[in-house]
PDB file of N, CA and C in Angstrom:
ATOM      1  N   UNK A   1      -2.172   9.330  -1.632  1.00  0.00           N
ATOM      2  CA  UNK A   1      -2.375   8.988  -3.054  1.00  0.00           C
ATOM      3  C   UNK A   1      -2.924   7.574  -3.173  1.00  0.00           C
ATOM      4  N   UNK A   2      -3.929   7.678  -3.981  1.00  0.00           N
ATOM      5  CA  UNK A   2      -4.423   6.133  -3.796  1.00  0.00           C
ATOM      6  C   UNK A   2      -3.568   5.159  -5.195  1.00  0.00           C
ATOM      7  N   UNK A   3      -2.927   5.854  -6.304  1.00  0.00           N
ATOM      8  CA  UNK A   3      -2.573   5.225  -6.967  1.00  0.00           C
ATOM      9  C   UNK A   3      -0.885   4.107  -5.987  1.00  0.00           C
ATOM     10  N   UNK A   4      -0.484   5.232  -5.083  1.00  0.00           N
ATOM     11  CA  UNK A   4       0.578   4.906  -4.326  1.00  0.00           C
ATOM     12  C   UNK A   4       0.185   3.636  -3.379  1.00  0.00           C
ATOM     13  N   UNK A   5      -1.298   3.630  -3.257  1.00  0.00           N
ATOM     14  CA  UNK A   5      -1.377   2.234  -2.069  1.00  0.00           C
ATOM     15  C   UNK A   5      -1.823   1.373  -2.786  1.00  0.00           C
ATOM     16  N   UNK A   6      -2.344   1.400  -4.315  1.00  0.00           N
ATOM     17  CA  UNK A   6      -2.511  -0.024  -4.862  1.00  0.00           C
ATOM     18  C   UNK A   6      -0.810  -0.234  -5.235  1.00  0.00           C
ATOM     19  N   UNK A   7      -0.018   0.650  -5.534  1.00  0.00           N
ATOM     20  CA  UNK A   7       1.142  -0.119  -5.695  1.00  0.00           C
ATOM     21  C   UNK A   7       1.890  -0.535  -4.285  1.00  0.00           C
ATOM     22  N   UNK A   8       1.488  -0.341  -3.439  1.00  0.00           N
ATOM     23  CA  UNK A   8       2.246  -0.953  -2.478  1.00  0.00           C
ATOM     24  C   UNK A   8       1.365  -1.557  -1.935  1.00  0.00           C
ATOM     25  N   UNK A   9      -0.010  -1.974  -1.984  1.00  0.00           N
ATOM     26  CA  UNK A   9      -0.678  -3.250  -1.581  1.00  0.00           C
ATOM     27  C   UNK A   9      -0.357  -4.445  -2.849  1.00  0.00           C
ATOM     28  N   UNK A  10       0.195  -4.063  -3.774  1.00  0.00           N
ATOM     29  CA  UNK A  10       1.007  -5.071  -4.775  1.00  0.00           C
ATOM     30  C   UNK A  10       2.541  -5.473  -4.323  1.00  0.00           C
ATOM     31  N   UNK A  11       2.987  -4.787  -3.725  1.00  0.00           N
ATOM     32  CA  UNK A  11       4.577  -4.845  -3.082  1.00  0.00           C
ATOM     33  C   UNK A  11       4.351  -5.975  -1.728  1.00  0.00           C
ATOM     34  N   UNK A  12       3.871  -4.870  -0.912  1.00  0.00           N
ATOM     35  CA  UNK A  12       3.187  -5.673   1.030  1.00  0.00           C
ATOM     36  C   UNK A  12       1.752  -5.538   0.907  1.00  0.00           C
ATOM     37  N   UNK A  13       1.250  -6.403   0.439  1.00  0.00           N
ATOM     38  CA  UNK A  13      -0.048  -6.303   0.473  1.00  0.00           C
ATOM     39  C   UNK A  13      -0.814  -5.847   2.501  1.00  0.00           C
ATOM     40  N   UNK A  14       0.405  -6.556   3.223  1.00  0.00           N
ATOM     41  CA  UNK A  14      -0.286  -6.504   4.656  1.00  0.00           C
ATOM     42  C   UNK A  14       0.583  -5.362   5.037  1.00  0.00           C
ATOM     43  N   UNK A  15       1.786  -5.274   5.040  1.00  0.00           N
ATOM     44  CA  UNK A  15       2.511  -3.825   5.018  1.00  0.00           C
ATOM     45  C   UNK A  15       1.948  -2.372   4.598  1.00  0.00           C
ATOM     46  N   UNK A  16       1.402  -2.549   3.845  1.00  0.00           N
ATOM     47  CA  UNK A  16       0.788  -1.549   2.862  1.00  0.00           C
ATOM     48  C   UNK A  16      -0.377  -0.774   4.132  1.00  0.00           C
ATOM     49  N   UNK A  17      -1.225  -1.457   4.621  1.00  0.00           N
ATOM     50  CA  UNK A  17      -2.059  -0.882   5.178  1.00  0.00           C
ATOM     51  C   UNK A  17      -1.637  -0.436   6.834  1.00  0.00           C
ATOM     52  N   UNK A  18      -0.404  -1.306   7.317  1.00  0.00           N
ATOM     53  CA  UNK A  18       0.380  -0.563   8.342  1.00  0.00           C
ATOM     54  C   UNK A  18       1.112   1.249   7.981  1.00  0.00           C
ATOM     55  N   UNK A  19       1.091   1.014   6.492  1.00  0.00           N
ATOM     56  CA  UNK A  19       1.990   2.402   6.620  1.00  0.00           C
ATOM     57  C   UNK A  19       0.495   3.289   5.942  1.00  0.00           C
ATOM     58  N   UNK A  20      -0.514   3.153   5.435  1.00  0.00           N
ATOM     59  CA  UNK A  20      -1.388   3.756   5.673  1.00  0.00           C
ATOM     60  C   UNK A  20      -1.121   5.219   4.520  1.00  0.00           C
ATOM     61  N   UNK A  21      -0.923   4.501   3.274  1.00  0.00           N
ATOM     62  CA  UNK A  21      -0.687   5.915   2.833  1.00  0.00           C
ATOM     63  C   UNK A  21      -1.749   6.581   2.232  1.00  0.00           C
TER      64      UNK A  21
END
């Protein structure tokens, strides 16, 4: 879901792209 990785590139912005959702 891409609405799910702008909110968690707002949370872990660098996290966010480790979990790759």
């Amino acid at each position: 879901m891409k609405a799910a990785r702008l909110i968690a590139n707002l949370l872990l912005p660098k996290s966010s792209q480790g979990l790759n959702i």
